[in-house]
Protein backbone atom coordinates (compact mmCIF):
# COMPACT_ATOMS: atom_id res chain seq x y z
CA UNK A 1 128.65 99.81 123.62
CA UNK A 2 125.88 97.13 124.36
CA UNK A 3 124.27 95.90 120.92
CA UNK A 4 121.41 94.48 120.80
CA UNK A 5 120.54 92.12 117.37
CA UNK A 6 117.84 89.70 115.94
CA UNK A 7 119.75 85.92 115.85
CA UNK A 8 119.52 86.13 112.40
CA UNK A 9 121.71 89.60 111.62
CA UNK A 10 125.51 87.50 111.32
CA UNK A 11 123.47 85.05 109.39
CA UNK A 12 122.20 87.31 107.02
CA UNK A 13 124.36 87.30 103.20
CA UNK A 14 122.50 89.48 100.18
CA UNK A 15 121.24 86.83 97.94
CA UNK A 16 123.13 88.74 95.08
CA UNK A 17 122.20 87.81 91.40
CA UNK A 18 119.61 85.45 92.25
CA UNK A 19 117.70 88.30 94.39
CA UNK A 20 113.76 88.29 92.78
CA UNK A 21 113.86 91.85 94.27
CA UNK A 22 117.01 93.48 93.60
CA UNK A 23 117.55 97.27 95.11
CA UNK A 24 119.66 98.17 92.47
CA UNK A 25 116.72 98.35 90.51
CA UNK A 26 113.91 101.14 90.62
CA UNK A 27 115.93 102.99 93.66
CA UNK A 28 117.46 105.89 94.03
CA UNK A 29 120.86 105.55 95.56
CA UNK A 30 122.47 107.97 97.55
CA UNK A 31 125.76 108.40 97.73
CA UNK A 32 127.88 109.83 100.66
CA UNK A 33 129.82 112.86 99.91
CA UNK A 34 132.65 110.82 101.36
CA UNK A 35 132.22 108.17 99.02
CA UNK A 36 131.94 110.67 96.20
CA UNK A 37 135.26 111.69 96.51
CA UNK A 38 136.65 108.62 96.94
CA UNK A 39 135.45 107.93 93.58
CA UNK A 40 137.84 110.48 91.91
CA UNK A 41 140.52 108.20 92.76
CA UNK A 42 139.24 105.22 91.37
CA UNK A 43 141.58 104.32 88.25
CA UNK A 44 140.35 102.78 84.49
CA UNK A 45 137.06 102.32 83.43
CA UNK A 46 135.74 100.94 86.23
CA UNK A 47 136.47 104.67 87.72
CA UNK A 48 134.81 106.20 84.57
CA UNK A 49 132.14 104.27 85.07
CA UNK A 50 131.32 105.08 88.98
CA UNK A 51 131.56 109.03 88.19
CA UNK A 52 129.29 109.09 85.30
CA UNK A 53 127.19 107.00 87.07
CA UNK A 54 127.06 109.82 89.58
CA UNK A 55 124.08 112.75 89.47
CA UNK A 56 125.15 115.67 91.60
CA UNK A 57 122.03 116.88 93.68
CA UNK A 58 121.37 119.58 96.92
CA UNK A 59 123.07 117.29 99.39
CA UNK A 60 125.78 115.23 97.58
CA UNK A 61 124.91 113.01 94.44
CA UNK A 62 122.66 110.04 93.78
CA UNK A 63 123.11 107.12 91.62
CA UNK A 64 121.80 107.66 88.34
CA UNK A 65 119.24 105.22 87.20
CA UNK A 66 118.47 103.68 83.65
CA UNK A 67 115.56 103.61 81.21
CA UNK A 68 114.49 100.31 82.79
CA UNK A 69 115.14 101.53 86.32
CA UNK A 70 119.04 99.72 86.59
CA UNK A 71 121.40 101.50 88.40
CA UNK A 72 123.78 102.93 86.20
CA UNK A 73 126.24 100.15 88.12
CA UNK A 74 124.41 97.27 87.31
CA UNK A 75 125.31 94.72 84.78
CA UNK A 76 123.73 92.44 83.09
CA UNK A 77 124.21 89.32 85.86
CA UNK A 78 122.39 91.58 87.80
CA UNK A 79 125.72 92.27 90.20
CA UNK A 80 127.17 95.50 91.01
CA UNK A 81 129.89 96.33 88.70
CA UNK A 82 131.59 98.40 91.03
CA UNK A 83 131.77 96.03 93.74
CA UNK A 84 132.93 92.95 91.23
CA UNK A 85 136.11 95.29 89.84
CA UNK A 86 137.16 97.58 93.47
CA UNK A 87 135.93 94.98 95.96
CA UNK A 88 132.92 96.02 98.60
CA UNK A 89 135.36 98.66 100.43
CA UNK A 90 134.97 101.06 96.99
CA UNK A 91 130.82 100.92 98.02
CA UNK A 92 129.12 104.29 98.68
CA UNK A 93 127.72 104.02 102.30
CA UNK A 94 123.89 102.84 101.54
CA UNK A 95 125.81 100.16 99.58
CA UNK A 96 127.61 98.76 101.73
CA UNK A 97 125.08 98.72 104.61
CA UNK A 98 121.44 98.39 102.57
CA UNK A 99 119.37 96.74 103.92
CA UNK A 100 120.67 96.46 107.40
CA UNK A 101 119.69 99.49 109.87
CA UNK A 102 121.11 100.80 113.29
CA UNK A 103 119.23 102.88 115.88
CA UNK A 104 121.68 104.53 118.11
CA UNK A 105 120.29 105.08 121.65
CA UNK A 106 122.98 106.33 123.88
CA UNK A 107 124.17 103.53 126.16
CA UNK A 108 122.81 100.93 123.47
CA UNK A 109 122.09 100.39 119.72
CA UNK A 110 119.64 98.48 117.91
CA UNK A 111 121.02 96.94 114.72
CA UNK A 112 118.60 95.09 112.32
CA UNK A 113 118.14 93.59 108.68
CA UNK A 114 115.22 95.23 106.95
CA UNK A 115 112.45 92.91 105.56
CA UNK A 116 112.59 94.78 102.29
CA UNK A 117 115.21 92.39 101.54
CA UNK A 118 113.47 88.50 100.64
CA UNK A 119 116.19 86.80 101.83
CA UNK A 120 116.03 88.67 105.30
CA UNK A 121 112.02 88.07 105.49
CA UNK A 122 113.52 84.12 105.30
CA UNK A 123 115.73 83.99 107.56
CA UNK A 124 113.26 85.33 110.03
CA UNK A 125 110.53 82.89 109.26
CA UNK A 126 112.73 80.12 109.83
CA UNK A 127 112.50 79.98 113.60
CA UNK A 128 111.02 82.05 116.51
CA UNK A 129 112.45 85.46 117.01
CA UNK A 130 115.02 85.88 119.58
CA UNK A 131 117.21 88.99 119.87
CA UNK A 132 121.19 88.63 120.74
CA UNK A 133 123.14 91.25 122.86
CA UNK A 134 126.83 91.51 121.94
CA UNK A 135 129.28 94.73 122.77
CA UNK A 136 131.28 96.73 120.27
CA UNK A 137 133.84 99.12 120.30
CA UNK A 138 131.93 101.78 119.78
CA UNK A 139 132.05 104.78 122.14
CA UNK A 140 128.28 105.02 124.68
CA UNK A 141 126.80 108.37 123.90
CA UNK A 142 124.23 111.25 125.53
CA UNK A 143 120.59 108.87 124.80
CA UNK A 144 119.00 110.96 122.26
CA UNK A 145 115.50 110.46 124.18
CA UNK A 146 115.13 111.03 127.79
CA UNK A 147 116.46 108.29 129.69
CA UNK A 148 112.97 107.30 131.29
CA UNK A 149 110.78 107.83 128.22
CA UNK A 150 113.29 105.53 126.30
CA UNK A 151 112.82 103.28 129.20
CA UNK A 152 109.09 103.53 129.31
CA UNK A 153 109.09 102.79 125.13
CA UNK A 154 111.21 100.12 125.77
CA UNK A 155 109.06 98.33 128.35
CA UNK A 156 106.01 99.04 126.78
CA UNK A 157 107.62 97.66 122.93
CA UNK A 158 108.67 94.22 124.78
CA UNK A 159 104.96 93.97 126.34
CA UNK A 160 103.44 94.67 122.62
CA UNK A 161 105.76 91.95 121.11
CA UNK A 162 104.42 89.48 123.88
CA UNK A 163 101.03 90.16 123.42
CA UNK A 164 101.36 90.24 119.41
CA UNK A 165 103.01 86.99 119.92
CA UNK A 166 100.88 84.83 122.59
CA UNK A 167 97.80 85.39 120.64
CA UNK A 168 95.73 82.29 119.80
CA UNK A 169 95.15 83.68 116.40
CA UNK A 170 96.63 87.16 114.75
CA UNK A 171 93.45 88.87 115.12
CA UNK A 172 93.43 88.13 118.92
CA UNK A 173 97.09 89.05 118.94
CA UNK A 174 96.88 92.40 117.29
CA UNK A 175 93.41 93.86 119.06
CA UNK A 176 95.91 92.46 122.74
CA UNK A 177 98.93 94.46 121.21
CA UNK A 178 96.83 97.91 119.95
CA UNK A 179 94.68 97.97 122.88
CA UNK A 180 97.90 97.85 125.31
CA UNK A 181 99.31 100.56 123.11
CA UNK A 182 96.71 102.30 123.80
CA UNK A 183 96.65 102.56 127.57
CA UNK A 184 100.38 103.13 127.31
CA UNK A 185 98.87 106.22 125.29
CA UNK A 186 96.87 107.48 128.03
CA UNK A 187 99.60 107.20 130.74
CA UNK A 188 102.05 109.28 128.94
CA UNK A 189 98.72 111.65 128.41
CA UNK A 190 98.10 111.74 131.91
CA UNK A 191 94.48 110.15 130.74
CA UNK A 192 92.54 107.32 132.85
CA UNK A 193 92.95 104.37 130.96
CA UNK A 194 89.92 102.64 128.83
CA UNK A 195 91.23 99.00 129.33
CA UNK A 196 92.79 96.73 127.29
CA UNK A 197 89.71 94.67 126.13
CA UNK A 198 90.00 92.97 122.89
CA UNK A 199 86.63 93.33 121.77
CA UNK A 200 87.83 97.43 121.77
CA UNK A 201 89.70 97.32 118.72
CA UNK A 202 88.29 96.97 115.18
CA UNK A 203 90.40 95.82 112.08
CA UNK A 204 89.76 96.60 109.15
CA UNK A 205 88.41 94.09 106.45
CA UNK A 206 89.92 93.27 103.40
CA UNK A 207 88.38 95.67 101.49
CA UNK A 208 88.92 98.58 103.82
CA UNK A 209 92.15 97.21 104.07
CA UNK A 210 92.90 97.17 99.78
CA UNK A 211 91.64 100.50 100.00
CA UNK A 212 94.14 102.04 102.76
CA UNK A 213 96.93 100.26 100.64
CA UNK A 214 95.92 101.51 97.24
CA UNK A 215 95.86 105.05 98.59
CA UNK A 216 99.17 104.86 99.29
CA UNK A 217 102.39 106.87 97.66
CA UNK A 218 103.45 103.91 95.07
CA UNK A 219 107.09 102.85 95.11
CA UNK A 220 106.91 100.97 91.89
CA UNK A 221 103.83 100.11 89.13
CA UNK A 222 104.42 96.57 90.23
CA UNK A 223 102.94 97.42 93.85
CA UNK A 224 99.60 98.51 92.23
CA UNK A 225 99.04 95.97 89.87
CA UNK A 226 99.76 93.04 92.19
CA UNK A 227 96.71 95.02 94.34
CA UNK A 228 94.36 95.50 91.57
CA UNK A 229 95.04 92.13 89.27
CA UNK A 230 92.33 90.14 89.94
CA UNK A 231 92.88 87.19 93.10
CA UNK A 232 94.79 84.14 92.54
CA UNK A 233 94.83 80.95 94.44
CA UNK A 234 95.64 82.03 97.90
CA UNK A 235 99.06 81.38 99.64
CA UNK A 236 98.25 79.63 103.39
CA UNK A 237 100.77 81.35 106.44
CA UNK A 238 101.03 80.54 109.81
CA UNK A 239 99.44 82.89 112.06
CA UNK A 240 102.53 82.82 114.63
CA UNK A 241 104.69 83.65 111.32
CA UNK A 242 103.00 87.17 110.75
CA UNK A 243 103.04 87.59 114.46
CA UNK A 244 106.90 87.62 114.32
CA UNK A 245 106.67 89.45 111.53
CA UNK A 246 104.79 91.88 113.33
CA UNK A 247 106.98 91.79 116.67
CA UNK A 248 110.13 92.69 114.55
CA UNK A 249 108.30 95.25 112.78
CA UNK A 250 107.95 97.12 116.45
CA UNK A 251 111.31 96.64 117.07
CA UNK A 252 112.51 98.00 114.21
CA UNK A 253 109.94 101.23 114.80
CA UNK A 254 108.57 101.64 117.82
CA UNK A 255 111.02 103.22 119.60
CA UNK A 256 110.71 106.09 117.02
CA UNK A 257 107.60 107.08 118.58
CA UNK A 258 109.51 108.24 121.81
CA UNK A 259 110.70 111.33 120.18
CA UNK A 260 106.93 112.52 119.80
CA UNK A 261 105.45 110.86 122.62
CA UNK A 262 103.65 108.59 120.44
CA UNK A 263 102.90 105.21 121.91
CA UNK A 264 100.15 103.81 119.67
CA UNK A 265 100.77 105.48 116.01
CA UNK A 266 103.82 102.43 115.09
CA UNK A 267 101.76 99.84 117.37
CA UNK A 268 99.26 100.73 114.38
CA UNK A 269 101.70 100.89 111.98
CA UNK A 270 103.22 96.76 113.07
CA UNK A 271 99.52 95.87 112.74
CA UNK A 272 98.82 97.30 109.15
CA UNK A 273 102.21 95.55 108.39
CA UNK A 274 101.62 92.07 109.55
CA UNK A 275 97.80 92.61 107.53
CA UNK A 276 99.13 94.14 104.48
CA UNK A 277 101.39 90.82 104.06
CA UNK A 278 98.63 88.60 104.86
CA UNK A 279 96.23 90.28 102.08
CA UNK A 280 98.35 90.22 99.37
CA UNK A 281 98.87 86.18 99.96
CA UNK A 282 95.15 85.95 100.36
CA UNK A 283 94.81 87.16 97.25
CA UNK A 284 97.63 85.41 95.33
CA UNK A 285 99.79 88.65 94.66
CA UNK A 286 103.17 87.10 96.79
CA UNK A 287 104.36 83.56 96.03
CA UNK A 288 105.38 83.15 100.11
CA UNK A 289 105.10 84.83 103.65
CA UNK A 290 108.72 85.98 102.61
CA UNK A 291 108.35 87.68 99.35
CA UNK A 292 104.93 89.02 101.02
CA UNK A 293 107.01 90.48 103.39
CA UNK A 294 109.36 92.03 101.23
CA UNK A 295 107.21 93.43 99.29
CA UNK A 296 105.25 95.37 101.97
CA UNK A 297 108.53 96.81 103.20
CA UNK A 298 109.65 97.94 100.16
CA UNK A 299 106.27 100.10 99.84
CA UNK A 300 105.86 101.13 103.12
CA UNK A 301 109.28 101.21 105.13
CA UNK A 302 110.89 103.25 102.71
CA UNK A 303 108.81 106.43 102.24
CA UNK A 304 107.80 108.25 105.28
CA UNK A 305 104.58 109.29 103.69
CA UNK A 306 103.93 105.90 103.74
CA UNK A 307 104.75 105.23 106.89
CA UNK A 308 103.09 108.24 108.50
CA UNK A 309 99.83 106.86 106.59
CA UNK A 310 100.20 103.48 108.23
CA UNK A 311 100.41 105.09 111.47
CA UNK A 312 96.62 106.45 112.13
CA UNK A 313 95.25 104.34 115.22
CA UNK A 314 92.39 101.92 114.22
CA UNK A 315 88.87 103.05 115.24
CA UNK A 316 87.94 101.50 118.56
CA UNK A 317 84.07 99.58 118.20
């Protein structure tokens, strides 16, 4: 099977202890019914430890968490006791893979590192984005999406991640990107399209913007009060680094939208990104473009509520 990966994926190592954002705390971990059993077999306390960490719910179990959010696993050098005693193999699936993600498309699959992760938001910042294709073992499959709509996404999805990108500033990149989206949106509807005229497209402001965002499903306390604390001294970011923010943000989504013939709802979604990151260093509430990033994804990418809410298509002027 043909893979297809940002340059950064083999570079990619979890940061570990010295993670300002560690996923072992304040998330619920699910654990594999495979893994589950596995941990039966685990001998001394280690093995103690991993099934009464375990909370048996509708599908399989989860990982319970502490008062203070910990995962039951967690010790106090903030590493995964588990994985420190019974090596990484002995890691429940999400474990093991978290945050990396795969989107298996038939003759192809997509295989990323999710910005929730600070290190991962780094690594991408640290030179323009270029994607890798590589071939696995792994058997082709049936494409889950009609061949030619998955085609048509796919074209489309590299045209949005040009546009985003060649933009002489990130406004003029995102009104190119949602108003291309948006004719793609009228040729699957069989509409006449309106043109892809930047002047078409109207962002929102800050404010609208800290509104949309507070109205969100909160992960954690900590995403509201770094909203609502009053602003600090601004962080500056390169335009052309939330652009690639932006681009990967499509490619980690867009192709979603195939399923429901939906060409401009994660177009909209990539945009809201890319500003959400920007307005919380505006206002002081990230230290860097990374952490901004990281912090968006772990509100947003995580809960589809969220994500469906960062999906409406911006009003056109």
């Amino acid at each position: 099977m043909k893979v297809l990966r940002p340059w950064f994926y083999e570079e990619f190592r979890c940061a570990a202890g010295s993670c300002r954002h560690n996923c072992c705390i304040g998330w619920e971990v699910d654990v594999d019914p495979e893994s589950v059993a596995r941990w039966q077999d685990i001998p001394g306390t280690i093995g103690e430890r991993a099934r009464a960490a375990l909370v048996p719910d509708e599908v399989s179990a989860h990982l319970r968490l502490e008062a203070d959010g910990r995962c039951a696993l967690l010790d106090a050098d903030d590493l995964c006791a588990l994985q420190k005693d019974a090596g990484e193999a002995a890691l429940c699936e999400i474990c093991r893979e978290h945050p990396r993600f795969h989107a298996y498309l038939g003759l192809r699959r997509e295989d990323g590192v999710g910005l929730c992760c600070e290190e991962a938001a780094r690594l991408l910042l640290q030179r323009p984005l270029a994607f890798v294709w590589s071939e696995d073992s792994a058997p082709e499959e049936e494409p889950p999406i009609e061949p030619a709509l998955l085609e048509f996404f796919t074209e489309v999805r590299a045209s949005l991640m040009r546009a985003l990108c060649a933009g002489e500033t990130l406004e003029a990149g995102l009104c190119r990107m949602l108003a291309l989206a948006r004719e793609a949106q009228a040729r699957l509807d069989g509409e006449a399209p309106r043109g892809a005229g930047e002047e078409a497209i109207a962002l929102p402001d800050d404010g609208a913007l800290l509104a949309e965002l507070l109205s969100l499903a909160p992960i954690d306390a900590d995403w509201t009060e770094r909203l609502t604390r009053p602003a600090r001294q601004p962080v500056p970011v390169p335009d052309a680094h939330l652009a690639a923010a932006g681009a990967y943000t499509l490619y980690r989504w867009y192709l979603q939208g195939a399923e429901e013939r939906d060409a401009l709802g994660y177009a909209a979604f990539a945009a809201r990104f890319v500003l959400a990151a920007r307005l919380l260093l505006r206002r002081g509430a990230a230290d860097s473009p990374a952490e901004a990033l990281c912090l968006v994804s772990r509100e947003v990418e995580y809960a589809w509520e969220n994500v469906d809410a960062m999906r409406v298509p911006f009003a056109a002027r």
